[in-house]
N, C-alpha and C. Protein backbone atom coordinates (compact mmCIF):
# COMPACT_ATOMS: atom_id res chain seq x y z
N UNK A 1 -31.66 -1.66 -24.90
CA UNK A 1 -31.30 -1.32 -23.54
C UNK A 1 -29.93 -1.88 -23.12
N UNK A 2 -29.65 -3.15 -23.66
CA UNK A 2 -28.07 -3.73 -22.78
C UNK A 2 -27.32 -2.58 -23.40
N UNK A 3 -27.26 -2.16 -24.72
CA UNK A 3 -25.89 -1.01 -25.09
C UNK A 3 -25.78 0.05 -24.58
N UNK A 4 -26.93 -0.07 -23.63
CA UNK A 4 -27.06 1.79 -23.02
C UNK A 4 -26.17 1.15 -21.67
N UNK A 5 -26.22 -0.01 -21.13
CA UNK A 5 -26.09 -0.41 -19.80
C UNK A 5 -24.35 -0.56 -20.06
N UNK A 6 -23.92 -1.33 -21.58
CA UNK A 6 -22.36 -1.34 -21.91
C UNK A 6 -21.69 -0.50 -21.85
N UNK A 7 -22.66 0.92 -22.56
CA UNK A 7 -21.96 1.98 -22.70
C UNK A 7 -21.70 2.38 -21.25
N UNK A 8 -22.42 2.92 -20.54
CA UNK A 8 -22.30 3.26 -18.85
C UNK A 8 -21.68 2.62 -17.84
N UNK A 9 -21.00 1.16 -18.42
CA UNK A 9 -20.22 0.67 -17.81
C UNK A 9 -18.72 1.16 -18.41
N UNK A 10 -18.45 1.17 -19.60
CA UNK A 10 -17.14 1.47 -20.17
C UNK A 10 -16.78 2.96 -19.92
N UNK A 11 -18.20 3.51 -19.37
CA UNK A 11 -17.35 5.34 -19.28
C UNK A 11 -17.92 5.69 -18.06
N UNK A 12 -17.44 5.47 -16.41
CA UNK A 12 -18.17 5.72 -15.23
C UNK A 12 -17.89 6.65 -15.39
N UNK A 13 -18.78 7.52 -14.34
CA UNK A 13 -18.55 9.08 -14.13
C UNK A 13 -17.66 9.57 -13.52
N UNK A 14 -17.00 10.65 -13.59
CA UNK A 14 -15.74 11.32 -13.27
C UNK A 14 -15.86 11.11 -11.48
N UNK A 15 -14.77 11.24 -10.82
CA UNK A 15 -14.92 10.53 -9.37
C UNK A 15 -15.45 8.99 -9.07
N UNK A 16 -16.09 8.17 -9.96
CA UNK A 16 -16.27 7.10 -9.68
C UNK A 16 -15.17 5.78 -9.71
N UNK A 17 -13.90 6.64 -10.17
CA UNK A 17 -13.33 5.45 -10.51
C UNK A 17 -12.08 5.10 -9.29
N UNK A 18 -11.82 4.06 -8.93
CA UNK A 18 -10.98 3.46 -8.16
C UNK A 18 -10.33 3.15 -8.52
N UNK A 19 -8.81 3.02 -7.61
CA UNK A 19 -7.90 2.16 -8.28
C UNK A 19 -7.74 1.13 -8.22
N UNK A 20 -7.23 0.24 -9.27
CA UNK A 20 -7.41 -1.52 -9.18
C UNK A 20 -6.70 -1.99 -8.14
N UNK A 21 -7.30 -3.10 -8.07
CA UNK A 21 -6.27 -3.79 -6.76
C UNK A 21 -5.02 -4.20 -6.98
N UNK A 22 -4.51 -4.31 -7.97
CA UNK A 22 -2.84 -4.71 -8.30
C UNK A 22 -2.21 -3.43 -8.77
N UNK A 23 -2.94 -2.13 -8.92
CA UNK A 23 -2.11 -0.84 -8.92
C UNK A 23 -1.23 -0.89 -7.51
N UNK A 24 0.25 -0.11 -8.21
CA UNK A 24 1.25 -0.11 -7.06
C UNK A 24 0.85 1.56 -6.54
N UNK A 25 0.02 1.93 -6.18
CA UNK A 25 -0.22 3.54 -5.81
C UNK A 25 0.88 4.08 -4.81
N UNK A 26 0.87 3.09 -3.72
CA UNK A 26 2.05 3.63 -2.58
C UNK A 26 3.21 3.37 -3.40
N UNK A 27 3.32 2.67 -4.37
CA UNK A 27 4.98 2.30 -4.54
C UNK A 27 6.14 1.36 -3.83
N UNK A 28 4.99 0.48 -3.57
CA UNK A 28 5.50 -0.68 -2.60
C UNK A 28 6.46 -1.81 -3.47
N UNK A 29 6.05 -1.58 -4.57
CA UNK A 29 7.28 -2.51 -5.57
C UNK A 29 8.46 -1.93 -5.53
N UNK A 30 8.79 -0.71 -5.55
CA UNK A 30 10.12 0.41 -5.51
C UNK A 30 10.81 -0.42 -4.01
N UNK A 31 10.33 -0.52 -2.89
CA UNK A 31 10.96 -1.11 -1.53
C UNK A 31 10.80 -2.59 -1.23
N UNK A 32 10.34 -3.16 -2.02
CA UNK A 32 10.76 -4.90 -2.12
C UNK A 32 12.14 -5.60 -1.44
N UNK A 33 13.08 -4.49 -2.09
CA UNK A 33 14.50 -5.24 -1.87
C UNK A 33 14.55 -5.24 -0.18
N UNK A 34 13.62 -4.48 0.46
CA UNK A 34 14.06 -4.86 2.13
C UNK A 34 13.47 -6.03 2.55
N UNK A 35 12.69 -6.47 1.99
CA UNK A 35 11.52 -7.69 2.86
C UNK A 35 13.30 -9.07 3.01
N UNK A 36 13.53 -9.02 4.72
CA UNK A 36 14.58 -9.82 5.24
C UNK A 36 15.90 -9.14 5.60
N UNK A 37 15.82 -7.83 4.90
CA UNK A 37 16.84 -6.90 5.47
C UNK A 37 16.52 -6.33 7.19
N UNK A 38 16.91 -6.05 8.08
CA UNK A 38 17.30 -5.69 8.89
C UNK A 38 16.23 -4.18 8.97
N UNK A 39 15.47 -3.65 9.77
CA UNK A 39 14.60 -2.35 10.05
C UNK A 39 15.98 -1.21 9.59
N UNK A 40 16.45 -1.41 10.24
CA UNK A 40 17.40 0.30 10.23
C UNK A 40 18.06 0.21 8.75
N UNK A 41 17.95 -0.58 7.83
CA UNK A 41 17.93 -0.28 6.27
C UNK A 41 16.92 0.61 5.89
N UNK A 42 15.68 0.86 6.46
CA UNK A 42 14.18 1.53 5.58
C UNK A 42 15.03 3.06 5.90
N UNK A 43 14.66 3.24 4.40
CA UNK A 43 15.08 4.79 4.16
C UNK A 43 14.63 5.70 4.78
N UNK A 44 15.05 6.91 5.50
CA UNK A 44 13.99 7.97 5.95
C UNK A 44 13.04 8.91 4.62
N UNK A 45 11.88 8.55 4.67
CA UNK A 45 11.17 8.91 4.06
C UNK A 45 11.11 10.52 3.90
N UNK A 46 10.64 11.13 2.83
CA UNK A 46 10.42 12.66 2.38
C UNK A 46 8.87 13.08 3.01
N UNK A 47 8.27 12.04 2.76
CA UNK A 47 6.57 12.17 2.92
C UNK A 47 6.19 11.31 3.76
N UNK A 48 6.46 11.85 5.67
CA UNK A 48 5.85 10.70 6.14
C UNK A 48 4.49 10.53 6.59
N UNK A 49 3.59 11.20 6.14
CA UNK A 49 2.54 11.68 5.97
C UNK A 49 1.53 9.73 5.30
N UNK A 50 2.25 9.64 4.14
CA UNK A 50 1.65 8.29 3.64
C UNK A 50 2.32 7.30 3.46
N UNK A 51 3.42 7.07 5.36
CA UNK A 51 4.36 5.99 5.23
C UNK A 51 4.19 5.28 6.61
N UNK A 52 4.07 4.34 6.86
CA UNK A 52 3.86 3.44 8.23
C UNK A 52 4.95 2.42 8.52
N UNK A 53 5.78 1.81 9.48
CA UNK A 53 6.35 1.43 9.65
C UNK A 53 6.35 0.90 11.24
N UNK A 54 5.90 -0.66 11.16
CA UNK A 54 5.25 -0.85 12.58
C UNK A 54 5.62 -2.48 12.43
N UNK A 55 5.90 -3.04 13.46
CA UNK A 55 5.99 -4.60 13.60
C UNK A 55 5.00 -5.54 13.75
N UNK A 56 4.79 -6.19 12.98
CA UNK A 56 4.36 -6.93 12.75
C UNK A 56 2.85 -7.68 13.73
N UNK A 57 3.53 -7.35 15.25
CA UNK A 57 2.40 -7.80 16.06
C UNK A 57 1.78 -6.27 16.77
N UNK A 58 2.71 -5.46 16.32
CA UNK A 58 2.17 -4.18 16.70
C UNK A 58 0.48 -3.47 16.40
N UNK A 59 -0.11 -2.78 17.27
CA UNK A 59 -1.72 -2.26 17.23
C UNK A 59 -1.37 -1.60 15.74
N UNK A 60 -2.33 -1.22 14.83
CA UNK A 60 -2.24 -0.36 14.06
C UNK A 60 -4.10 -0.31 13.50
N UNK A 61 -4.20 0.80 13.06
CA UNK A 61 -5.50 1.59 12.30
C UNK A 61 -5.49 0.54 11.41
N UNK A 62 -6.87 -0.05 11.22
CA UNK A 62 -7.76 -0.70 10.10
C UNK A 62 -8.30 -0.01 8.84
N UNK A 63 -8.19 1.28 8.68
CA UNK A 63 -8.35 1.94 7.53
C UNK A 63 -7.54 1.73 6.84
N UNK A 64 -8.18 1.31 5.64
CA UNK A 64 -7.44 1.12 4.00
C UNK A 64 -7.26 2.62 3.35
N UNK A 65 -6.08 2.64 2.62
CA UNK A 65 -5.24 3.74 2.19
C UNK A 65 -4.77 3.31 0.99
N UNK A 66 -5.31 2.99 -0.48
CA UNK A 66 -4.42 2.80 -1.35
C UNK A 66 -2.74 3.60 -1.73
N UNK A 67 -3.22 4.61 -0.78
CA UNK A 67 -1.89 5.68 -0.96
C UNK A 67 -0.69 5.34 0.45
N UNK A 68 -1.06 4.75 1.33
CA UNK A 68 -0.39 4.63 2.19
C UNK A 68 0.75 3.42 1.75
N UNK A 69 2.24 3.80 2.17
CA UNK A 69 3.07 2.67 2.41
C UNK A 69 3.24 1.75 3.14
N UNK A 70 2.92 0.44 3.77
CA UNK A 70 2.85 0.27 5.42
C UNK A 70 4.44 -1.15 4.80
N UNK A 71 5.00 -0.62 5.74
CA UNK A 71 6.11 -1.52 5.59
C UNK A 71 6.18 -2.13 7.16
N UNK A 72 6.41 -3.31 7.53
CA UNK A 72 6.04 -4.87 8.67
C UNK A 72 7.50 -4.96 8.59
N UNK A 73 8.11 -5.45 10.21
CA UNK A 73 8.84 -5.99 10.37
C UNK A 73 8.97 -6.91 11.59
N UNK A 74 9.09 -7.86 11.95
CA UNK A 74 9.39 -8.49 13.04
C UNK A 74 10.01 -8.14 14.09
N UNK A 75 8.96 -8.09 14.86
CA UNK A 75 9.44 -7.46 16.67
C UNK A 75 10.75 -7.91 16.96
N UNK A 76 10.75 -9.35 17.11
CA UNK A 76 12.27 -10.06 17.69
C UNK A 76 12.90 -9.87 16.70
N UNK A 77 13.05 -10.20 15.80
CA UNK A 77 14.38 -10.29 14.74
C UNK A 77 14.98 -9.02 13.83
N UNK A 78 13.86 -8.07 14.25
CA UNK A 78 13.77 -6.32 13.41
C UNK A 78 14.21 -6.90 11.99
N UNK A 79 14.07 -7.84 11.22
CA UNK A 79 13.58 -8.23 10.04
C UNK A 79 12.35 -7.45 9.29
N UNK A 80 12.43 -6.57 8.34
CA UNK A 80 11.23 -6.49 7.53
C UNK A 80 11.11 -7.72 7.31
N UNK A 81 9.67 -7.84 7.11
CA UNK A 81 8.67 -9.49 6.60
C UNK A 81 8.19 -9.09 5.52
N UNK A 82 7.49 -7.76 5.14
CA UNK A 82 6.34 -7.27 4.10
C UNK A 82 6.42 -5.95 4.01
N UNK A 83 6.35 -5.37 2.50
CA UNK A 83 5.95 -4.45 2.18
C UNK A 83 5.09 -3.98 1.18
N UNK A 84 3.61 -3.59 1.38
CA UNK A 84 2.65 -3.21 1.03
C UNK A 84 1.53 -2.04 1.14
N UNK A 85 1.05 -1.58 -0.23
CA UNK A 85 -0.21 -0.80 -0.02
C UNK A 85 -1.27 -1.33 0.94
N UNK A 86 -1.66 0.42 1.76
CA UNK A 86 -2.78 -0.08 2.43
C UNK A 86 -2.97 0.64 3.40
C-alpha cells in the first residue's frame, strides 16, 4: 500500500497542481531594480489587467493572485519599498 500512496503523490492529477511558492509567475524578479527608485520610474505596463500599483498604506483586495504583479510604494516619499507576486 505505501507505493500506491508514493506513486499518487509523485503524479497528482492534471489541474491539481499549484505553483510553488518561490515560482516568479508575475515576474516580480524582472522589476527589482525599482524597490527605492522614485514611483514615476514603474514602466507603463502592456497588461494591466495582472498589474497593481498602490502605496503602501493604501486599501487594497486580499485575494491572492500568483499571476498578479503588486508593486508598493511609499505615500510620502513615492519611493517603491516592494515588489511582489500576489
Amino acid at each position: 500500500m505505501p507505493e500506491i500512496v508514493a506513486e499518487a503523490a509523485a503524479r497528482p492529477a492534471a489541474g491539481s497542481r499549484l505553483p510553488t511558492l518561490d515560482a516568479d509567475i508575475c515576474r516580480a524578479g524582472e522589476l527589482q531594480w525599482l524597490v527605492g527608485r522614485p514611483r514615476t520610474d514603474i514602466p507603463v505596463p502592456v497588461d494591466v489587467v495582472n498589474r497593481r500599483v498602490t502605496c503602501t498604506t493604501c486599501p487594497v483586495t486580499e485575494d491572492y493572485s500568483p499571476y498578479r504583479l503588486n508593486i508598493f510604494y511609499d505615500q510620502q516619499t513615492g519611493r517603491v519599498t516592494e515588489v511582489r507576486c500576489g
